[in-house]
PDB file of N, CA and C in Angstrom:
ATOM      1  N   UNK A   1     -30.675 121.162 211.729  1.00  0.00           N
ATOM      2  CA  UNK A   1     -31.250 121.404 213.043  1.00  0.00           C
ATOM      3  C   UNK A   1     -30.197 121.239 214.129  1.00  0.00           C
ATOM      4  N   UNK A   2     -29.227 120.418 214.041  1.00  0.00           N
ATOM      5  CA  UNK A   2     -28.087 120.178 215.017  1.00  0.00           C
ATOM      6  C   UNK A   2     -27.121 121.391 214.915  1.00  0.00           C
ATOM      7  N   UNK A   3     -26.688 121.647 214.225  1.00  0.00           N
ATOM      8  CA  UNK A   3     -25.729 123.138 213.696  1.00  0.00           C
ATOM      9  C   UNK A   3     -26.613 124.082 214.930  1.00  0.00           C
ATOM     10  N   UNK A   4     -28.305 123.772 214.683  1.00  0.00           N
ATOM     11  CA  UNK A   4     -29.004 125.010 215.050  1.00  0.00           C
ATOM     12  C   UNK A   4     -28.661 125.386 216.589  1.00  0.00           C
ATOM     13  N   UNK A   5     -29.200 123.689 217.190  1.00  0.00           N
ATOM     14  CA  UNK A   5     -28.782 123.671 218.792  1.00  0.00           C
ATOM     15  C   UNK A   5     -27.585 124.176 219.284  1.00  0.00           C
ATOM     16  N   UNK A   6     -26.436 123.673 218.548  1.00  0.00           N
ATOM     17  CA  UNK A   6     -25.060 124.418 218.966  1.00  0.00           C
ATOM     18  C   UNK A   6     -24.824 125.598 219.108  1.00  0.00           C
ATOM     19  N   UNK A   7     -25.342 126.152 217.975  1.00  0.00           N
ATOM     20  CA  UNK A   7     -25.168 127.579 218.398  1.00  0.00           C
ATOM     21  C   UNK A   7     -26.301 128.447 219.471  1.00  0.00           C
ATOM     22  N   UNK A   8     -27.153 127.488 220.340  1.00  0.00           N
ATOM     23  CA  UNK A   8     -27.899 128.100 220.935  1.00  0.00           C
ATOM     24  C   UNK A   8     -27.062 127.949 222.132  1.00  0.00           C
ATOM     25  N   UNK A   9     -26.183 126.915 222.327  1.00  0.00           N
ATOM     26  CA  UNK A   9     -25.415 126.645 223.184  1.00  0.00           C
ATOM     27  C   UNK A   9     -24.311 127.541 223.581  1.00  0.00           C
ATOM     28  N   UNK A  10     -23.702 128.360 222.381  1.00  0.00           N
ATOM     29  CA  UNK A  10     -22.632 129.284 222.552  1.00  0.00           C
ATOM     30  C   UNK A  10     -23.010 130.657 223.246  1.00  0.00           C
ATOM     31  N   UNK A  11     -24.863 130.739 223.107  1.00  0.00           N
ATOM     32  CA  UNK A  11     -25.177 132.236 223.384  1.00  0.00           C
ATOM     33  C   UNK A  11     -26.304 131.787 224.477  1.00  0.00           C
ATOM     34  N   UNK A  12     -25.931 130.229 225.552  1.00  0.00           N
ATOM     35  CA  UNK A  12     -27.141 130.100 226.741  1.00  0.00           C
ATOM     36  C   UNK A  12     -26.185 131.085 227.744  1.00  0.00           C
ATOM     37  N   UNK A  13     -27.156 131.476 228.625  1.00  0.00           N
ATOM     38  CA  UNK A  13     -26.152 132.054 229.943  1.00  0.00           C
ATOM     39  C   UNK A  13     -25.539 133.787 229.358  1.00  0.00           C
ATOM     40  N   UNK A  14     -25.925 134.288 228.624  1.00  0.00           N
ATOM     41  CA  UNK A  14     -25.290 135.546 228.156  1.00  0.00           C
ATOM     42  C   UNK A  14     -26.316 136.667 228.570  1.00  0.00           C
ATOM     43  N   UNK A  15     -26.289 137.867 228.812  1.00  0.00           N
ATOM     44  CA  UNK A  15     -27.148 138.794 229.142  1.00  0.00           C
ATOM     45  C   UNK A  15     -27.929 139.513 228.295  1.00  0.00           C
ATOM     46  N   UNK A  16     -27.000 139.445 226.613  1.00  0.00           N
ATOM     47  CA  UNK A  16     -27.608 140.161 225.768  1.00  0.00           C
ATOM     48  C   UNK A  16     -28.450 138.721 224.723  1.00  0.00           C
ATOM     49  N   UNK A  17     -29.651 139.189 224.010  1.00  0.00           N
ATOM     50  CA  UNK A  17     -29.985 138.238 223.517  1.00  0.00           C
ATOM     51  C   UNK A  17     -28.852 138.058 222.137  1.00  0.00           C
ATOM     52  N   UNK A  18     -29.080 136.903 221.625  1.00  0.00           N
ATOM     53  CA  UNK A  18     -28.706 136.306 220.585  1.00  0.00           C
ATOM     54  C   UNK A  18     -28.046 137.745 219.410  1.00  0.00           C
ATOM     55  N   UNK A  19     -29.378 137.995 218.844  1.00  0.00           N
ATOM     56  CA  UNK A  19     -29.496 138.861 217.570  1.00  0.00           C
ATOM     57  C   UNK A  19     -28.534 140.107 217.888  1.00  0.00           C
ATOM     58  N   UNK A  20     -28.751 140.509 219.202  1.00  0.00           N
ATOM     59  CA  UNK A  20     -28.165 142.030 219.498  1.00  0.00           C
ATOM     60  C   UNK A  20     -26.541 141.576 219.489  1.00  0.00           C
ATOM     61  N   UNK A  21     -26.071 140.124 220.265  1.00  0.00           N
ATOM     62  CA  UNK A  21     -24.455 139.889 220.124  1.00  0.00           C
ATOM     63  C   UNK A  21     -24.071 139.653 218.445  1.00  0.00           C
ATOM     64  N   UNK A  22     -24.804 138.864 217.654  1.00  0.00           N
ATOM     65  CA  UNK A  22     -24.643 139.025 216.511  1.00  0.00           C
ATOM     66  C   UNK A  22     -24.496 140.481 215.746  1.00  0.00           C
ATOM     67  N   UNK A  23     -25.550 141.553 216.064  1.00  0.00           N
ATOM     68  CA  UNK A  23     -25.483 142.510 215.122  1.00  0.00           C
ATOM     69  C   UNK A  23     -24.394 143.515 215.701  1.00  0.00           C
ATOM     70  N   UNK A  24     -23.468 143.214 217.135  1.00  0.00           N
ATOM     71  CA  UNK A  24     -22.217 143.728 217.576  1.00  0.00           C
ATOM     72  C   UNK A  24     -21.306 143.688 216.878  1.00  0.00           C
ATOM     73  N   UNK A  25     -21.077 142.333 216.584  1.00  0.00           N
ATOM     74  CA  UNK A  25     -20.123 141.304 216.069  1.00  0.00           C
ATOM     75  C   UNK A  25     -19.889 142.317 214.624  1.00  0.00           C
ATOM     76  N   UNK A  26     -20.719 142.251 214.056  1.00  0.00           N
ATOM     77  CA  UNK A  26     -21.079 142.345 212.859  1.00  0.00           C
ATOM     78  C   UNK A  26     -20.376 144.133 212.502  1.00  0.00           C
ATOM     79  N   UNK A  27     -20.989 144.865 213.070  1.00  0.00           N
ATOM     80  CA  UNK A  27     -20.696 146.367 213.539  1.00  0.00           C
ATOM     81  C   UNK A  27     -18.977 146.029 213.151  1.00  0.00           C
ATOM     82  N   UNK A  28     -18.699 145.801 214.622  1.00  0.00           N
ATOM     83  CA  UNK A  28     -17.450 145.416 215.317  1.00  0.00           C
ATOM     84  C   UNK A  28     -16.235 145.467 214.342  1.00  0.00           C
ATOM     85  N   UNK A  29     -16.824 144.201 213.349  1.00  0.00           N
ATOM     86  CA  UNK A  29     -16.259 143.765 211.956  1.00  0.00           C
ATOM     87  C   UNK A  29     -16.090 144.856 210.938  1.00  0.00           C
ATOM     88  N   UNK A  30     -17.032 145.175 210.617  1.00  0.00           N
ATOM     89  CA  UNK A  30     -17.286 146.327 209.234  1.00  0.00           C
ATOM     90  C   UNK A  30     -17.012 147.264 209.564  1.00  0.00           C
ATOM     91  N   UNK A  31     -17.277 148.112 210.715  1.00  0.00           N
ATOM     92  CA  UNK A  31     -16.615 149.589 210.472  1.00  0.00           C
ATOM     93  C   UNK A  31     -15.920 150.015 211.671  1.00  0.00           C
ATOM     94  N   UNK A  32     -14.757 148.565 211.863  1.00  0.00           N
ATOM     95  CA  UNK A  32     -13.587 148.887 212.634  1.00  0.00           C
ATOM     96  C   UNK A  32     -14.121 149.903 214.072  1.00  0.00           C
ATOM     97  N   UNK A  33     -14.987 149.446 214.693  1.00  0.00           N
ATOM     98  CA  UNK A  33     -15.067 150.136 215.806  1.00  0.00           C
ATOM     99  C   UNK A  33     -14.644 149.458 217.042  1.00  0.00           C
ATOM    100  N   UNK A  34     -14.567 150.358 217.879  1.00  0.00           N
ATOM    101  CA  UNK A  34     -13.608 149.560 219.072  1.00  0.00           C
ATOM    102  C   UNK A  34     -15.138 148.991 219.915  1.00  0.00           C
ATOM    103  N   UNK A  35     -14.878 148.687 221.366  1.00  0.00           N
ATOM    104  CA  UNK A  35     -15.831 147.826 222.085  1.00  0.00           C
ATOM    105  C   UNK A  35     -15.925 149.261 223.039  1.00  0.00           C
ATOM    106  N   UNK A  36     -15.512 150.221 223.107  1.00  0.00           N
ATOM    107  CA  UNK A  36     -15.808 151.632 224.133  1.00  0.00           C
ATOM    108  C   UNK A  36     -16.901 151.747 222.808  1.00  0.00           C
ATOM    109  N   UNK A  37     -16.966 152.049 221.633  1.00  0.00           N
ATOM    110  CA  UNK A  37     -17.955 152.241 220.864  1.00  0.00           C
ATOM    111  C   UNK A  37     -18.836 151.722 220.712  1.00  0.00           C
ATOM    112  N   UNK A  38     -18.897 150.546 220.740  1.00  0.00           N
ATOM    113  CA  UNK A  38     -19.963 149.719 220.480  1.00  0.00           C
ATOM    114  C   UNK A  38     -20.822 149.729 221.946  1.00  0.00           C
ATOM    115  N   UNK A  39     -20.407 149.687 223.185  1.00  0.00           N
ATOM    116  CA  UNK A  39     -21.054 149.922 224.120  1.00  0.00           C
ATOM    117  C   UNK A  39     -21.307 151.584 224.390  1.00  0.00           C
ATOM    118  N   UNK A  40     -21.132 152.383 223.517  1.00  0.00           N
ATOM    119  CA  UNK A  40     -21.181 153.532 223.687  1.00  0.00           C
ATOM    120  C   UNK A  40     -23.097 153.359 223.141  1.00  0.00           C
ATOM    121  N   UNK A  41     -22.512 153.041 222.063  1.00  0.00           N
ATOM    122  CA  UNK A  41     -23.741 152.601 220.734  1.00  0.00           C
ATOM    123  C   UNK A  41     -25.229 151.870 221.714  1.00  0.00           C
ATOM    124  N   UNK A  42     -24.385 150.711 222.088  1.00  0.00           N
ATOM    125  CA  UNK A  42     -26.106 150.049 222.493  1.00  0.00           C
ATOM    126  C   UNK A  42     -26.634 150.564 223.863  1.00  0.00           C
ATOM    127  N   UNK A  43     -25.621 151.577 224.713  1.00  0.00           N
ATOM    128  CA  UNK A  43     -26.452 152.186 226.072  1.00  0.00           C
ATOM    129  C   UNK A  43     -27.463 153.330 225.546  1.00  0.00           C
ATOM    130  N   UNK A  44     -27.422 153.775 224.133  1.00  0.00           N
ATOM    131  CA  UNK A  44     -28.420 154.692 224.048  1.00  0.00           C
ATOM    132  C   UNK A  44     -29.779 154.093 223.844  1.00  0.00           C
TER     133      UNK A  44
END
């Protein structure tokens, strides 16, 4: 449960929720896309 709080701490104050910066991240990682892409990706 402590692990849990911390990481609620890394993503208080951010605009996007939690899940959506995670499943960026994640993108981001695996199929080498840049951050013009990935914000290309979530404005649709």
């Amino acid at each position: 449960m402590n692990k849990l709080k911390s990481l609620d701490g890394l993503f208080a104050g951010r605009h996007f929720d939690r899940e959506v910066i995670i499943l960026c991240v994640r993108w981001y990682l695996r199929y080498k896309l840049s951050r013009r892409d990935l914000v290309e990706m979530m404005a649709v």
